[in-house]
Protein backbone atom coordinates (compact mmCIF):
# COMPACT_ATOMS: atom_id res chain seq x y z
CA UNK A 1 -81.61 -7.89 -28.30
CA UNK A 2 -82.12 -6.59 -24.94
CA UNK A 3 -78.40 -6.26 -22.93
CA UNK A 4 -78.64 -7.65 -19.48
CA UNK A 5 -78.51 -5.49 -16.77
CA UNK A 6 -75.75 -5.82 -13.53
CA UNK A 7 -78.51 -5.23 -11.34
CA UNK A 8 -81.07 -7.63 -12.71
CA UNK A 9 -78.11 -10.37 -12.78
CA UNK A 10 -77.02 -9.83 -9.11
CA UNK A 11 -80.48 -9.40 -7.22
CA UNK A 12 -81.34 -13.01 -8.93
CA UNK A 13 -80.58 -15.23 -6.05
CA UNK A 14 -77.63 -13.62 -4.32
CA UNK A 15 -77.89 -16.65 -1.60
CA UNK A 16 -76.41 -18.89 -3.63
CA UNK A 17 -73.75 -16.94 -5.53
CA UNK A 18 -70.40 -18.85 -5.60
CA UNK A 19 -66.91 -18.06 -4.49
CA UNK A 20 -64.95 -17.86 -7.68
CA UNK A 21 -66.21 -16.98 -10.98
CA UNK A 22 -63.76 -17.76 -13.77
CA UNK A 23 -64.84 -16.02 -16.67
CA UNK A 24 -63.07 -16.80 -20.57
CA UNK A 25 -63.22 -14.63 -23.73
CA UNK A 26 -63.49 -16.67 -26.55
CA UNK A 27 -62.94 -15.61 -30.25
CA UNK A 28 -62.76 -18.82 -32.78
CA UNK A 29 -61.08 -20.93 -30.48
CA UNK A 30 -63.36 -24.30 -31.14
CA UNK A 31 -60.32 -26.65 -30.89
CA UNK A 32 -58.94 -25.10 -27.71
CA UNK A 33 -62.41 -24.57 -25.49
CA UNK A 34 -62.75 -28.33 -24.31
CA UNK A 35 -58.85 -29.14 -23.89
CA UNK A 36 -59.05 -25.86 -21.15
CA UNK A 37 -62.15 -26.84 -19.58
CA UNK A 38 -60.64 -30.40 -19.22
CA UNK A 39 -57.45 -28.63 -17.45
CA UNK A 40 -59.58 -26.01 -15.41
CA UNK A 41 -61.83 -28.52 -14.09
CA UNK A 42 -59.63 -30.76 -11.81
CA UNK A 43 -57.99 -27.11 -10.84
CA UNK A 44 -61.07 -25.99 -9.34
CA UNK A 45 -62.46 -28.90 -8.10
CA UNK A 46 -59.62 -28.94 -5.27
CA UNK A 47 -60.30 -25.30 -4.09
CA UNK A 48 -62.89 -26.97 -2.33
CA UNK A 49 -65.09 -23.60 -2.60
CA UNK A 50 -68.12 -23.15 -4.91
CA UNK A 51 -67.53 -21.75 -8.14
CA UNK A 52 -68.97 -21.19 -11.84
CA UNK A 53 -66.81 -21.15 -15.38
CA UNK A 54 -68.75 -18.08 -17.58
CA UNK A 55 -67.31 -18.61 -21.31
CA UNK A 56 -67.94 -15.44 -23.06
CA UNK A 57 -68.61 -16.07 -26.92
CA UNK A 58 -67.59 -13.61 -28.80
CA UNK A 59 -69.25 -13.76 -32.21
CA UNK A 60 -67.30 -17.03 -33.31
CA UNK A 61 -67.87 -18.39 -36.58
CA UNK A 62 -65.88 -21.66 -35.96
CA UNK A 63 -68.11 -23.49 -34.09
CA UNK A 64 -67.11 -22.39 -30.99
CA UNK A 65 -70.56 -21.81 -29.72
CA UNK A 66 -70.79 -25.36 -30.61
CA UNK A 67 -68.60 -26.84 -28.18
CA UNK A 68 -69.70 -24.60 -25.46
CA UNK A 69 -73.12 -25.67 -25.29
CA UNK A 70 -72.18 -29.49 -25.10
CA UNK A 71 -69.84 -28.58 -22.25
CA UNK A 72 -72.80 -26.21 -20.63
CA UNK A 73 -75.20 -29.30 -20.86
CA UNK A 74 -72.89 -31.72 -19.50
CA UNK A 75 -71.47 -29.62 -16.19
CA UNK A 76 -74.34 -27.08 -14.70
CA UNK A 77 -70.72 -24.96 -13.34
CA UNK A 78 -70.54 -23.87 -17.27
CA UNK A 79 -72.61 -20.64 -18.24
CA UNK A 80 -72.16 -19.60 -21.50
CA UNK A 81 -72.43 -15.94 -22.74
CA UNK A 82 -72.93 -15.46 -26.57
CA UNK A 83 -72.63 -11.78 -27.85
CA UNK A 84 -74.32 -10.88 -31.26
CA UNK A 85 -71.32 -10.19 -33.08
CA UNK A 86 -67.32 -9.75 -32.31
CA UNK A 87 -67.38 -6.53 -29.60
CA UNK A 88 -63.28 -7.32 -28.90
CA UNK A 89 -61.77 -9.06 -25.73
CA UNK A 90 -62.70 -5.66 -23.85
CA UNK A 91 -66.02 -5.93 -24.17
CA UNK A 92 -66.44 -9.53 -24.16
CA UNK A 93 -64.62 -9.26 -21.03
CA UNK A 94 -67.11 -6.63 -19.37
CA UNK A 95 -69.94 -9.18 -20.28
CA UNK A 96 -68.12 -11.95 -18.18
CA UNK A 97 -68.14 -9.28 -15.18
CA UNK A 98 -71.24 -8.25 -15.66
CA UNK A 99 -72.77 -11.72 -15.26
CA UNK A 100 -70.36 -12.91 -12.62
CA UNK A 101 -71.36 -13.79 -9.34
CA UNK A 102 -68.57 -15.16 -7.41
CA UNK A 103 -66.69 -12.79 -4.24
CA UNK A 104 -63.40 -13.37 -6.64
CA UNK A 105 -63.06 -13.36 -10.16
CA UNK A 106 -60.73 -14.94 -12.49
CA UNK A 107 -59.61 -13.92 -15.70
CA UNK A 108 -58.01 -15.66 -18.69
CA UNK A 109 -57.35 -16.28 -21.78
CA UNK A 110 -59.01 -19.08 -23.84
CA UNK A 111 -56.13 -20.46 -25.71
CA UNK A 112 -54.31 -22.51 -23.20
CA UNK A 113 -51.90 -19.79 -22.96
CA UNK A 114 -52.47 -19.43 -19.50
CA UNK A 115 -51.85 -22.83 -16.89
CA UNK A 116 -55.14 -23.57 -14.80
CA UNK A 117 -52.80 -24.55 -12.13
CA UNK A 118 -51.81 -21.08 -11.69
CA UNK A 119 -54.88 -20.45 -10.10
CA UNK A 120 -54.58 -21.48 -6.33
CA UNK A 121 -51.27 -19.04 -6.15
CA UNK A 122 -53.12 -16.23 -7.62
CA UNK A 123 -55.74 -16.53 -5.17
CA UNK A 124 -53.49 -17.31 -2.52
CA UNK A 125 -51.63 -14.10 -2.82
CA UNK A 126 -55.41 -12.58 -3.39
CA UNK A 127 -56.06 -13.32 0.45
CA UNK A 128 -53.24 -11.45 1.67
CA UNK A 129 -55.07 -8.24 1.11
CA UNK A 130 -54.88 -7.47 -2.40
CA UNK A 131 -57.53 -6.33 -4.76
CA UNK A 132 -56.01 -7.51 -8.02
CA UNK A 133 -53.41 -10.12 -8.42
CA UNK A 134 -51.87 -9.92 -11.99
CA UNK A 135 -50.16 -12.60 -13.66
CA UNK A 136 -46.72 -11.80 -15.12
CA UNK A 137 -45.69 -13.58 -17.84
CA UNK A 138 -41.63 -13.82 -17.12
CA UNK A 139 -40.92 -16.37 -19.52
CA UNK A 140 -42.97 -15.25 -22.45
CA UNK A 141 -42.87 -18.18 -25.77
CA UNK A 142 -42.55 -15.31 -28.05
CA UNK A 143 -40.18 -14.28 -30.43
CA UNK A 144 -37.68 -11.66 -28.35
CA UNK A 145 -37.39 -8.49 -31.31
CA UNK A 146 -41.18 -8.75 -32.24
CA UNK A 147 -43.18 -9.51 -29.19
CA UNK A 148 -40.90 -9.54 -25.88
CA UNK A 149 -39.14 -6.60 -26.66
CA UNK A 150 -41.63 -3.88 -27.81
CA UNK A 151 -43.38 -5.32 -24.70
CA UNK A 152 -40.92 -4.91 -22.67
CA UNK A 153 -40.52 -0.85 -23.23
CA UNK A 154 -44.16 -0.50 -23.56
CA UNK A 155 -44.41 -2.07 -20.00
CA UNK A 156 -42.16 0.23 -18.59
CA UNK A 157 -43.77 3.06 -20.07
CA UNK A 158 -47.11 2.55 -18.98
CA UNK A 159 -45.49 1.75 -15.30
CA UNK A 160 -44.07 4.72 -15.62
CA UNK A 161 -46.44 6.81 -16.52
CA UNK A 162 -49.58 5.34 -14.69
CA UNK A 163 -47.80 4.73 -11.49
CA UNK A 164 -48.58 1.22 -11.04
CA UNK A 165 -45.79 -0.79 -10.86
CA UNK A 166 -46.62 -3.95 -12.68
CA UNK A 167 -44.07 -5.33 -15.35
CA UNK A 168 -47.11 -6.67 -17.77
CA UNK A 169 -50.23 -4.84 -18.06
CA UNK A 170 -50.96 -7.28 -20.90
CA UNK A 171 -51.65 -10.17 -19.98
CA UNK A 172 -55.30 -11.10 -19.01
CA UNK A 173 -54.65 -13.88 -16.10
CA UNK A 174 -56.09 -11.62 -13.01
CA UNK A 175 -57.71 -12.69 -9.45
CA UNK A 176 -60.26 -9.64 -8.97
CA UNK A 177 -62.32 -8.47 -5.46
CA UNK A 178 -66.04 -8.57 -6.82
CA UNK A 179 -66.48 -5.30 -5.37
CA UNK A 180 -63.36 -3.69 -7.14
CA UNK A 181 -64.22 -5.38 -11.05
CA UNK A 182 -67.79 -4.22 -11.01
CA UNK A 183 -67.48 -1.08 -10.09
CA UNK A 184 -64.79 -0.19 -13.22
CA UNK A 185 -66.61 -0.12 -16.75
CA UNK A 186 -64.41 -0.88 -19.84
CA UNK A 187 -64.18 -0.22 -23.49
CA UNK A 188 -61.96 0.26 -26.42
CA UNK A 189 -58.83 -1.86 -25.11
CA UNK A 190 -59.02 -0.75 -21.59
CA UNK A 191 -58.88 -4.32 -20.09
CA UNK A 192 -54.90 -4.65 -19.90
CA UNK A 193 -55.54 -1.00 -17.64
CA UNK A 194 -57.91 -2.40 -15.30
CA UNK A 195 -54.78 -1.99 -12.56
CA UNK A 196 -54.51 1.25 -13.40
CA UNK A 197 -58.20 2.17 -13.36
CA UNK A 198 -58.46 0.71 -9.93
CA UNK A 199 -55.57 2.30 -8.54
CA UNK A 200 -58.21 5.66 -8.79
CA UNK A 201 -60.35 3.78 -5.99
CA UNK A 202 -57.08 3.03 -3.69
CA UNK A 203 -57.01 -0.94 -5.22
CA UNK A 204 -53.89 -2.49 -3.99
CA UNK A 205 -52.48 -4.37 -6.69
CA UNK A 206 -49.71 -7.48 -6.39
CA UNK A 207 -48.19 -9.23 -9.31
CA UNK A 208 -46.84 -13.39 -9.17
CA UNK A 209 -44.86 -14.69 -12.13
CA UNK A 210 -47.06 -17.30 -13.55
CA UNK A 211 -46.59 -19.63 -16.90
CA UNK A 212 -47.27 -18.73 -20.43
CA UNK A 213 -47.77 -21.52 -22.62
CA UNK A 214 -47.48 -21.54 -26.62
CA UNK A 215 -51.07 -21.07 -27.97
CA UNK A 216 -52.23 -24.75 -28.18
CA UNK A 217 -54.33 -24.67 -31.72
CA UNK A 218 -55.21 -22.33 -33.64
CA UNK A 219 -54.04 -18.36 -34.98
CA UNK A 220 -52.83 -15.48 -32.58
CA UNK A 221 -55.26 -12.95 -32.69
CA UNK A 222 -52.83 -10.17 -32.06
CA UNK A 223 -51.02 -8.01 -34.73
CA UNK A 224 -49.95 -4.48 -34.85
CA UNK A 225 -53.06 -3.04 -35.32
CA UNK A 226 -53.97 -3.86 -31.74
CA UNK A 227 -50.37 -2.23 -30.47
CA UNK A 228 -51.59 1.28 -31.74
CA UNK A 229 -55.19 0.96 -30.44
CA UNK A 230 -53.64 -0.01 -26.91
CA UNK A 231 -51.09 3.11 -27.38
CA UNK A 232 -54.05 5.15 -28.41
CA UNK A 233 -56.03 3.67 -25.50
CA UNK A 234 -52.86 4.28 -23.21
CA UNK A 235 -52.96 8.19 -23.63
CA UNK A 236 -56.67 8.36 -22.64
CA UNK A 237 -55.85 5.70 -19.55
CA UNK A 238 -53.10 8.61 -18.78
CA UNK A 239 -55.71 11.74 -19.11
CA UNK A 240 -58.47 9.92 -17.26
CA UNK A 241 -55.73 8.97 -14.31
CA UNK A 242 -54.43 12.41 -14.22
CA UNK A 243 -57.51 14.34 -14.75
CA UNK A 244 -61.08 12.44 -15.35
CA UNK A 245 -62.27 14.11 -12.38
CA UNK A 246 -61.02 17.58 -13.48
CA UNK A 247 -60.51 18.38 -17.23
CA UNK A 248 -60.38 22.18 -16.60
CA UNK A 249 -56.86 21.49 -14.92
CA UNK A 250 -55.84 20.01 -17.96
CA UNK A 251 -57.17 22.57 -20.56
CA UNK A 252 -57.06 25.41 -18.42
CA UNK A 253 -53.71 26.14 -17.87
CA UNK A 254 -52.75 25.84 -21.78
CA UNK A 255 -55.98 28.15 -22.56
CA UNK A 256 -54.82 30.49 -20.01
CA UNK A 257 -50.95 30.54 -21.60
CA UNK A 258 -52.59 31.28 -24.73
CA UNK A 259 -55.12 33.65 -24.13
CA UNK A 260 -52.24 35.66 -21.34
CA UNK A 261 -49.99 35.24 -24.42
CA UNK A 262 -52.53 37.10 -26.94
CA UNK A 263 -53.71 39.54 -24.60
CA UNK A 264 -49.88 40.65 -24.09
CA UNK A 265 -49.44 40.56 -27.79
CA UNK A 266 -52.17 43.02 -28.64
CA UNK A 267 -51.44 45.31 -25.24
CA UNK A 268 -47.87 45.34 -27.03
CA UNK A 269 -48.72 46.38 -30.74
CA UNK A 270 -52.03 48.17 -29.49
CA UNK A 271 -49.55 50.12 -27.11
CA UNK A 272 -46.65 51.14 -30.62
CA UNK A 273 -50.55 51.73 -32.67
CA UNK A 274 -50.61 54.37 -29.86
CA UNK A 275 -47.18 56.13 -29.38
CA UNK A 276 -45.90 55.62 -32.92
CA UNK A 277 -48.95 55.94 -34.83
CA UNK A 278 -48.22 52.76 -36.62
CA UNK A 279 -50.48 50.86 -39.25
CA UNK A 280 -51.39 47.74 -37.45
CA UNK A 281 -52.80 45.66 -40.33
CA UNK A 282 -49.87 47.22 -42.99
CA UNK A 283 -46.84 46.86 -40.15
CA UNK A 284 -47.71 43.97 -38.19
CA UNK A 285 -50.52 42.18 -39.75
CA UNK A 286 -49.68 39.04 -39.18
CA UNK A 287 -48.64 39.51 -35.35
CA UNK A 288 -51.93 40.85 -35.26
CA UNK A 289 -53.87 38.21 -36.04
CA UNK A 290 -51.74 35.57 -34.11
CA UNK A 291 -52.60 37.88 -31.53
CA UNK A 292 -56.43 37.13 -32.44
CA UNK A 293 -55.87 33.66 -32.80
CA UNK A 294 -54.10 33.15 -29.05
CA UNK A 295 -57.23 35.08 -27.67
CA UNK A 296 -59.54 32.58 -29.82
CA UNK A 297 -57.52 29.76 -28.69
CA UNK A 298 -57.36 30.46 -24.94
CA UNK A 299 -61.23 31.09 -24.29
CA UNK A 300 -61.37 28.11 -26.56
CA UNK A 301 -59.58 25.85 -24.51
CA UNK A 302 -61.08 27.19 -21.17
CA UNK A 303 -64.27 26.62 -22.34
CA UNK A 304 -63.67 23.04 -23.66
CA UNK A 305 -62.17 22.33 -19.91
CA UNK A 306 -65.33 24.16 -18.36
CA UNK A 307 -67.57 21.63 -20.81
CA UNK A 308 -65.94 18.43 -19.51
CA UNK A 309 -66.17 19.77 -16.10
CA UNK A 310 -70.11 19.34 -16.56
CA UNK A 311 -69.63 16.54 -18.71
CA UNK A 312 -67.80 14.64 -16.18
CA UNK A 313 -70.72 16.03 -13.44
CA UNK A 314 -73.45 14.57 -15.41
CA UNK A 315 -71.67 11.37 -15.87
CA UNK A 316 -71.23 10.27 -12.33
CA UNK A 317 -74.72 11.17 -11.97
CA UNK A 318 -76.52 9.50 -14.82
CA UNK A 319 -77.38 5.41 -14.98
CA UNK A 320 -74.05 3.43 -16.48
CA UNK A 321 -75.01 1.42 -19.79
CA UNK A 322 -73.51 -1.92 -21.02
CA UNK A 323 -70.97 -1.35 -23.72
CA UNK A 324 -72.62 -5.00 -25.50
CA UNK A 325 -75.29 -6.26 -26.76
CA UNK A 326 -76.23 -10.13 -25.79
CA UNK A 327 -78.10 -12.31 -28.47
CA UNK A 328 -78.91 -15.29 -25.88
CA UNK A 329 -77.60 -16.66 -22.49
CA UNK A 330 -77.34 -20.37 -21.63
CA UNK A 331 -77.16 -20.69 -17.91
CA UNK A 332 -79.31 -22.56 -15.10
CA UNK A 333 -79.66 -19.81 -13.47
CA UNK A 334 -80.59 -17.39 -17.12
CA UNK A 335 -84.86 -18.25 -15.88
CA UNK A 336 -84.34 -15.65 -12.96
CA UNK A 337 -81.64 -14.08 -13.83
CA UNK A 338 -82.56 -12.68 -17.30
CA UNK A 339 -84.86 -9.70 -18.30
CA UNK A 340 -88.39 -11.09 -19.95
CA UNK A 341 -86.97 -10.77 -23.61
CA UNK A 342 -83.89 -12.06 -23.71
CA UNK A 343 -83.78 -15.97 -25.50
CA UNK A 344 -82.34 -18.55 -23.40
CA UNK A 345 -82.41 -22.92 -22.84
């Protein structure tokens, strides 16, 4: 399986590349797919622009797939993007980008939770000069001690902490610049930081209140293991905000505390070794080898900062890979669009 490349997507037949892209993770969501493409139609339809619908499949086993390629046969707007096994919305997401071709791109969720006809005021607020409208979900359908609650704080946090002022990183429903989505790559659960990752480029970032609807069929995907990968996926958001560019400003300071803390250590017992004649190892053993182990420490540290320093060098120099693998692609526009080996209709 052979991923498709950004650059062999785009170059296809830029020409006729549409205005909005909408593009839709789906996991198992077979009785929800046509009910929101039946809502999402009439929605774009009076935007009067050109646009294309890219349902990402991602590794259902409900027939899912199913559905998609009866709507992708019936409407030539549908693409349909099936991944070779369940990658997570993150990734599924990134495959939507990847293949998008529209100057704005939507995001959102697959379940109904989000109301097609909160669309035109996302892009509406888009064209005042934003790059990234984010929904916010005021009036959340979820229970207030389990879901609204623990979202609430962990909103705040991450507001906090990231300095981007948005009250729900969470939710999925965004209005993207082309040129701001394709330029961030994702992984683990770093779509809810997208904001955040574009604030290192200068995006400006708005937020609307928009509706959230109870899931219309089917079985939340969310639980708590999710919550600690995000808060796991949170702390490396806050390192690469505060320094992807420049580990050594992170590590170096705590290697230099520790190895200036060992240094003075052994200057201090090496100095009482000296006038006193004291036993070191019998006496102060133990302060001895903390002394060691600082030392150790420190150079450790500086070096792991000096690493990532070249790390982060050959990063931003070498060729970005796709975080997914694609089994096929069903699209009108796959014959052009799609390397030699990749299967397609």
């Amino acid at each position: 399986m052979t991923p498709v490349l950004r650059e062999q997507k785009l170059d296809a037949h830029a020409a006729e590349a549409p205005t909005y892209s909408i593009v839709i993770p789906l996991y198992n969501e077979a009785e929800n797919v046509e009910p929101l493409y039946r809502e999402l139609k009439p929605v774009l339809e009076r935007l009067g622009a050109p646009y294309e619908v890219i349902f990402v499949d991602d590794g259902s086993q409900d027939g899912t797939y199913e559905v998609l390629l009866a709507l992708h046969r019936e409407d030539p707007t549908v693409h349909l993007v099936r991944l070779s096994r369940n990658f997570g919305q993150t990734a599924a997401l990134a495959a939507g980008f990847d293949f998008a071709r529209g100057a704005i791109i939507i995001a959102m969720d697959g379940d109904l939770h989000h109301d097609p006809q909160d669309i035109p005021r996302l892009l509406e607020t888009l064209q005042q000069g934003y790059d990234i409208v984010s929904g916010w979900r005021k009036d959340r359908p979820d229970d207030f001690l389990t879901r609204r609650l623990p979202s609430r704080i962990a909103n705040w946090i991450m507001a906090r902490l990231s300095g981007v002022p948005l009250r729900d990183f969470g939710s999925t429903f965004k209005a993207y610049r082309r040129e701001i989505i394709k330029n961030i790559r994702l992984y683990g659960e770093l779509h809810r930081f997208i904001p955040a990752l574009a604030s290192l480029v200068g995006a400006r970032i708005a937020e609307i209140p928009v509706r959230a609807r109870p899931r219309y069929r089917g079985q939340s995907k969310y639980g708590l293991s999710r919550t600690i990968r995000v808060l796991l996926d949170f702390i490396t958001i806050k390192f690469l905000l505060s320094y992807m560019t420049r580990p050594l400003h992170f590590f170096g300071p705590v290697g230099l505390l520790a190895l200036a803390s060992g240094v003075l250590l052994g200057g201090y017992l090496t100095l009482k070794k000296f006038l006193y004649g004291i036993s070191l190892l019998q006496r102060h053993g133990p302060l001895l080898l903390l002394s060691m182990l600082l030392i150790i420490t420190g150079v450790q540290l500086i070096s792991i900062g000096l690493i990532g320093e070249i790390i982060m060098r050959t990063y931003y120099e070498s060729q970005r890979k796709p975080i997914y693998t694609i089994r096929e692609i069903r699209s009108r526009r796959e014959a052009r669009a799609s390397p030699p080996n990749s299967k397609g209709a």
